[in-house]
Protein backbone atom coordinates (compact mmCIF):
# COMPACT_ATOMS: atom_id res chain seq x y z
CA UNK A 1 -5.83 15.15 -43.12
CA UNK A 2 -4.85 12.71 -40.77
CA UNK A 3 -1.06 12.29 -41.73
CA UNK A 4 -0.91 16.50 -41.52
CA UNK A 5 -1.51 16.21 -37.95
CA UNK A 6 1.05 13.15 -37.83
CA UNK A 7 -2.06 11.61 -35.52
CA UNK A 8 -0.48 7.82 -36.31
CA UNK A 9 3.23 9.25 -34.77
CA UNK A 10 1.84 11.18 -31.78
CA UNK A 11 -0.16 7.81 -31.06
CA UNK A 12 3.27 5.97 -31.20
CA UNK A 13 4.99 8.13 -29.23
CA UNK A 14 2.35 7.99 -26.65
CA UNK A 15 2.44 4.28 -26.30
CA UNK A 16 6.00 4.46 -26.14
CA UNK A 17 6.17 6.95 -23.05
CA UNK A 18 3.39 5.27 -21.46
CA UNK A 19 5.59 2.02 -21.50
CA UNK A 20 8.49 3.57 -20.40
CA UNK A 21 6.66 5.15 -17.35
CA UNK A 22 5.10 2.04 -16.90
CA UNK A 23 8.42 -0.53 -16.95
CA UNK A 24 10.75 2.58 -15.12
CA UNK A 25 7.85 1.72 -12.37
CA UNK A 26 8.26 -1.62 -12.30
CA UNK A 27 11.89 -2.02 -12.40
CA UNK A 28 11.93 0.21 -9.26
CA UNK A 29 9.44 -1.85 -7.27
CA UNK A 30 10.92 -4.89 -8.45
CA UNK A 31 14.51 -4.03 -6.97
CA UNK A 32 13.21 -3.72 -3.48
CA UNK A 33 14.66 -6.25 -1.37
CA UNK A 34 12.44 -8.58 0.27
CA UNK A 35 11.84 -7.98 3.75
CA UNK A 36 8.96 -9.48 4.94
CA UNK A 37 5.76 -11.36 3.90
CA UNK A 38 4.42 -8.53 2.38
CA UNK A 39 7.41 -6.86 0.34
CA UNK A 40 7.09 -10.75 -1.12
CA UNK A 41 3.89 -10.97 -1.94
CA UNK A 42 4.61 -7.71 -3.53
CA UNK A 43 7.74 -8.66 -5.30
CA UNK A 44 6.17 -11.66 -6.79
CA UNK A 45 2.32 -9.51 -8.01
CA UNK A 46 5.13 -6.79 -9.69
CA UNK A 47 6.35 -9.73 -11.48
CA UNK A 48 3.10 -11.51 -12.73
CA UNK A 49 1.98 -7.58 -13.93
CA UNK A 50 4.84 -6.20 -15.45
CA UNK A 51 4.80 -9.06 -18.61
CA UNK A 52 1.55 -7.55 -19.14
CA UNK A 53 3.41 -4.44 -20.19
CA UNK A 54 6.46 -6.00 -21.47
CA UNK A 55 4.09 -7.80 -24.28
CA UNK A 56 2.83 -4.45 -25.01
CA UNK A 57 6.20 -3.20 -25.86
CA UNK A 58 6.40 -6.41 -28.24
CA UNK A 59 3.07 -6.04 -29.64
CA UNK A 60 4.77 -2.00 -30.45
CA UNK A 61 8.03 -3.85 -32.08
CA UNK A 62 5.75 -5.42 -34.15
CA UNK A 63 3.86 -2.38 -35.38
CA UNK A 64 6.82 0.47 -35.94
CA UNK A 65 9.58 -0.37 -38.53
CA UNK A 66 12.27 2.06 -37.29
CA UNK A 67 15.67 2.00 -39.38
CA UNK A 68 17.68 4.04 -36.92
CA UNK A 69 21.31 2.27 -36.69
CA UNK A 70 22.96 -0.90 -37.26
CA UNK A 71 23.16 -1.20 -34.05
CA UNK A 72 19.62 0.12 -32.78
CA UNK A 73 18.44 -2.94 -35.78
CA UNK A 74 20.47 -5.86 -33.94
CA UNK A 75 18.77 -5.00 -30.52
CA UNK A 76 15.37 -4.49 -31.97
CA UNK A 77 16.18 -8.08 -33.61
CA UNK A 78 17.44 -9.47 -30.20
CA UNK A 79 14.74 -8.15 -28.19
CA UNK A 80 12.05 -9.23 -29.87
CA UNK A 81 13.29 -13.08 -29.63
CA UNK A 82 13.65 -12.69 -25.94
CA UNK A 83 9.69 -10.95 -25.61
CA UNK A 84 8.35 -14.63 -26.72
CA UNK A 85 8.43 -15.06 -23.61
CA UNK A 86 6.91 -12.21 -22.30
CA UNK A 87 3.71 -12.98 -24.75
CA UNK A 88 3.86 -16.54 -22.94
CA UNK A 89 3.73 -15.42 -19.78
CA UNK A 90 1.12 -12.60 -20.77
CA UNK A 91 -1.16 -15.08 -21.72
CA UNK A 92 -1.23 -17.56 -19.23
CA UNK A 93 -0.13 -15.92 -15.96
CA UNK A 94 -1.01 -12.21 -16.16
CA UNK A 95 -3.36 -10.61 -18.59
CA UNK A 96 -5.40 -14.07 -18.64
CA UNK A 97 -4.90 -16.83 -16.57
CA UNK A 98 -4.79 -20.37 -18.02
CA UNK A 99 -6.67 -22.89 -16.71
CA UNK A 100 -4.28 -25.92 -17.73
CA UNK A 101 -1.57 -23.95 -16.54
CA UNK A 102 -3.59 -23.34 -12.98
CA UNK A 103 -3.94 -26.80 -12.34
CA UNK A 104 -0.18 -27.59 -12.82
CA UNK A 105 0.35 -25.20 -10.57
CA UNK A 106 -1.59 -26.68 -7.68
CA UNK A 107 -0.63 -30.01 -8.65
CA UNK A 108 3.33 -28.55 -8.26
CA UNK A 109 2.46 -26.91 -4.87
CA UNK A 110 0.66 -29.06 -3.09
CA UNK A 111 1.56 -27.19 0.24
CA UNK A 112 -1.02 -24.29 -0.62
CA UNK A 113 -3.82 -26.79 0.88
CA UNK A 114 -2.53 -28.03 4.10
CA UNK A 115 -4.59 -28.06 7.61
CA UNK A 116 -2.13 -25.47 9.06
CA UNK A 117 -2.40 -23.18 6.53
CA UNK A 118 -6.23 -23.46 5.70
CA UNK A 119 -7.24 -19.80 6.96
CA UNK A 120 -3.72 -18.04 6.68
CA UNK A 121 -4.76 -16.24 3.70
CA UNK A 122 -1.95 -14.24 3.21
CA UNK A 123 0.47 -16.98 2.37
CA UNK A 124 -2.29 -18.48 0.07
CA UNK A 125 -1.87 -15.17 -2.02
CA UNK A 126 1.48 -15.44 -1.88
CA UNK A 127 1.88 -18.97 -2.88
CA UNK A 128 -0.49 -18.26 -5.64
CA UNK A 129 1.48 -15.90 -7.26
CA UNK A 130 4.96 -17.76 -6.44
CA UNK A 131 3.39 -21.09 -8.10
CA UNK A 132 1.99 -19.62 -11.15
CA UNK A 133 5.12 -17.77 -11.92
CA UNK A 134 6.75 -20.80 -11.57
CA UNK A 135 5.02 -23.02 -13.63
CA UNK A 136 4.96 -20.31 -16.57
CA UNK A 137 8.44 -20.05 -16.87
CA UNK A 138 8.86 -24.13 -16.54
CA UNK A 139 6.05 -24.97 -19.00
CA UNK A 140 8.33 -22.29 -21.71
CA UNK A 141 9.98 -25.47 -23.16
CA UNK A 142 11.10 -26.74 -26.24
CA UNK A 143 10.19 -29.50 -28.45
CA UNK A 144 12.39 -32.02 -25.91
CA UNK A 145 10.60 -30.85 -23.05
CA UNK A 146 13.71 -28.26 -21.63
CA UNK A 147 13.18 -25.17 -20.36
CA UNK A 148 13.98 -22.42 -23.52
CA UNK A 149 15.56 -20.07 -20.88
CA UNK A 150 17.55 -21.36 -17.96
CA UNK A 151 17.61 -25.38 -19.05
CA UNK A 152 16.29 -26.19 -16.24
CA UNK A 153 13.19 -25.63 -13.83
CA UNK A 154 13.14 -23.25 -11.55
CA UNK A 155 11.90 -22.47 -8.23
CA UNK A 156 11.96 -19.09 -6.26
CA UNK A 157 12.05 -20.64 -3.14
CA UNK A 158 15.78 -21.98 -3.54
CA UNK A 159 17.95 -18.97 -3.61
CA UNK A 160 20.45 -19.62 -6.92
CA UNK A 161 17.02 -20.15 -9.08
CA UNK A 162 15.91 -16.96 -7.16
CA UNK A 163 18.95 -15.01 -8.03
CA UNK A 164 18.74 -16.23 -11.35
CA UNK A 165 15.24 -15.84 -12.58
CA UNK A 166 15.61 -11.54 -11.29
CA UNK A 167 18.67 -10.95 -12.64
CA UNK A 168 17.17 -12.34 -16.60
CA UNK A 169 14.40 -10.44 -15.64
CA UNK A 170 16.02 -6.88 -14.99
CA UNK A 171 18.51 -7.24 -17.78
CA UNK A 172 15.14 -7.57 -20.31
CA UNK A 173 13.50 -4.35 -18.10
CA UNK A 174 16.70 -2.89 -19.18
CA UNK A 175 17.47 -3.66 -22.28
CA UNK A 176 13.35 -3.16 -22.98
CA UNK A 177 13.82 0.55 -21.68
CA UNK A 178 17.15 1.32 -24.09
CA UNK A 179 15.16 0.31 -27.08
CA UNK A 180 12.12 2.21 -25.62
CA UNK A 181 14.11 5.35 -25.10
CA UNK A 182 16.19 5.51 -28.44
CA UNK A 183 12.56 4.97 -29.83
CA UNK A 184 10.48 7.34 -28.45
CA UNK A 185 13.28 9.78 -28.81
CA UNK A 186 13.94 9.24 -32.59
CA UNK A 187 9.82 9.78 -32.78
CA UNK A 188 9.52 12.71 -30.29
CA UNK A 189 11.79 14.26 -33.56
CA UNK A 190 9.75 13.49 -36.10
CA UNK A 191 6.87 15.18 -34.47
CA UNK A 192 6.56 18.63 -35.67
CA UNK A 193 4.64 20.54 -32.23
CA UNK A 194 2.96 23.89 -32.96
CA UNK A 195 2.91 27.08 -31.55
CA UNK A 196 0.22 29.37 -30.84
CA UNK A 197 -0.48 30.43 -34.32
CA UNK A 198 -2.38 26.40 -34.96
CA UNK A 199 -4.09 27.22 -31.39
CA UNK A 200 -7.38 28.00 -33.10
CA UNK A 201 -6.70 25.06 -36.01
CA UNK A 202 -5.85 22.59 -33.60
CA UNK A 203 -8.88 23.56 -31.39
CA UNK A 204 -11.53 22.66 -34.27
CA UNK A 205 -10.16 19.59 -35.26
CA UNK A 206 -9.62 18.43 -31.46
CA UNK A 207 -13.54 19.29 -31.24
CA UNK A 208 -14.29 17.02 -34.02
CA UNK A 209 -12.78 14.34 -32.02
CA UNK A 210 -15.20 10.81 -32.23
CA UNK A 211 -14.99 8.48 -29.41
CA UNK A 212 -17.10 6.28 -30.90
CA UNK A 213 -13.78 3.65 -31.47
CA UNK A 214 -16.12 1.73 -34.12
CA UNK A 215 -16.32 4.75 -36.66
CA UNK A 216 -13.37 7.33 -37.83
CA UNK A 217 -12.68 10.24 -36.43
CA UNK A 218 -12.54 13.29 -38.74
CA UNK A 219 -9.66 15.67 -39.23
CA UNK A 220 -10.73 18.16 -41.91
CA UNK A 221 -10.14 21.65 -40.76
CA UNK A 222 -12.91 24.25 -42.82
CA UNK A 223 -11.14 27.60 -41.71
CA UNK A 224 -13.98 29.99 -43.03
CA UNK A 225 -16.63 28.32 -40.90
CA UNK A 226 -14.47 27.93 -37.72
CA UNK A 227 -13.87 31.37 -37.96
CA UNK A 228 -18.07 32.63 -38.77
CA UNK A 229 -18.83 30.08 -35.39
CA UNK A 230 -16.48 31.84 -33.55
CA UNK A 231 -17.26 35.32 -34.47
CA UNK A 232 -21.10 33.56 -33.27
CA UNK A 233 -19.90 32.94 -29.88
CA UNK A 234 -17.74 36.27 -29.11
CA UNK A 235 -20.90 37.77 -30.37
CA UNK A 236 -23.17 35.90 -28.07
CA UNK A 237 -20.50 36.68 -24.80
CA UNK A 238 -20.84 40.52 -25.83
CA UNK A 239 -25.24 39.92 -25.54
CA UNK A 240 -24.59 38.30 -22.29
CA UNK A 241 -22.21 41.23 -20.95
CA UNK A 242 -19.21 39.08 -20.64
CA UNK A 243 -16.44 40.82 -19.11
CA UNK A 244 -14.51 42.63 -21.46
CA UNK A 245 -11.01 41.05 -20.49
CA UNK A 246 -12.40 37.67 -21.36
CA UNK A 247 -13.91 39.02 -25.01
CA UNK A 248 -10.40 40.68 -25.65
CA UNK A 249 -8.49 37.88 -24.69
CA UNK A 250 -10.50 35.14 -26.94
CA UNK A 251 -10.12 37.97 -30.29
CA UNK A 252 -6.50 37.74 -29.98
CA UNK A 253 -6.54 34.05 -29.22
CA UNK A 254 -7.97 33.44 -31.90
CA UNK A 255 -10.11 35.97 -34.62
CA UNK A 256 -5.89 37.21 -35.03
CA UNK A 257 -4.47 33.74 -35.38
């Protein structure tokens, strides 16, 4: 009963749109120049959060097996080799924060803990963010110690590493909302959406909904005893003197459907 109502594509499809939403956000805050303190302390949180969402979209590459195009195969190949990072940085610097990776960041910043900054919180934040971004992307190396990336290390302070590090990062929001959008699309096909004659069909089985996410839910749709409960409650409207608008709308609703 569950493939009838295509449940495992609908859920697809709404992972796919939330990520789309979620990265077309993103990429919009993250192209705001930098202004002042705050726009940068901005700039630099949009960063830290939005590998949190571009894992997601590589945890979803690794769950749907879509055979679109040739060509739609070859950027679903190249993507996912340039979201290893994104899981790096996801599990370090954004959805957890490691601790190793912490104190190499301190030990590369040292300037978060001078006297003349002690109470300036502000550009503590700010430095916090700027040093852990930093030392995720430089502690992405190979097996000779090299950054996998740029080749180099990189800090946001000097402008060419700057310049650098945004433009690699738009041009994977990018290419990360193509794939997203030829997906979703080639999904939102697939789907099969209903019109009022499932209304009543549709309305059982979204009653049997379990949110207990330990257990199954149940999709099984027993027509004659959705239709005896709700002859039961039309009934029990008409006791209570229901208006009779209300009684003729829910017959044709659904005791016609």
């Amino acid at each position: 009963m569950k493939e009838k109502y295509q449940i495992a594509e609908k859920a697809n499809y709404l992972n796919l749109l939330i990520l789309i939403d979620e990265l077309k956000t993103y990429d919009k805050n993250l192209l705001k120049s930098v202004e002042d303190k705050e726009s940068w302390t901005d700039k630099l949180r949009n960063t830290r959060n939005v590998f949190i969402h571009l894992n997601n979209l590589r945890d979803m590459m690794n769950k749907i097996n879509l055979n679109i195009s040739e060509e739609y195969i070859a950027l679903n190949r190249d993507l996912k080799k340039k979201l290893a990072f994104a899981n790096h940085f996801r599990n370090r610097a954004a959805g957890h924060l490691n601790e190793t990776l912490l104190e190499r960041a301190v030990q590369w910043s040292p300037q978060l803990f001078c006297k003349e900054t002690k109470e300036n919180i502000d550009y503590k934040i700010a430095e916090a963010h700027r040093v852990i971004i930093e030392s995720c992307i430089n502690s992405y190396i190979d097996e000779k110690g090299i950054q996998k990336i740029f080749n180099t290390e990189i800090d946001l302070m000097y402008p060419a590493d700057f310049k650098l590090f945004f433009t690699y990062l738009q041009e994977l929001i990018t290419e990360s909302l193509e794939w997203l959008n030829i997906s979703s699309n080639h999904i939102l096909q697939s789907i099969e959406h209903h019109d009022e004659t499932k209304v009543k069909e549709l309305a059982a089985v979204a009653a049997k909904t379990n949110f207990n996410l330990k257990k199954e839910s149940e999709y099984d749709y027993p027509k004659e005893e959705q239709e005896k409960q709700l002859s039961m409650v039309i009934e029990e409207l008409e006791k209570m003197n229901t208006e009779k608008e209300i009684i003729d709308f829910l017959k044709s609703r659904f005791q016609k459907l």
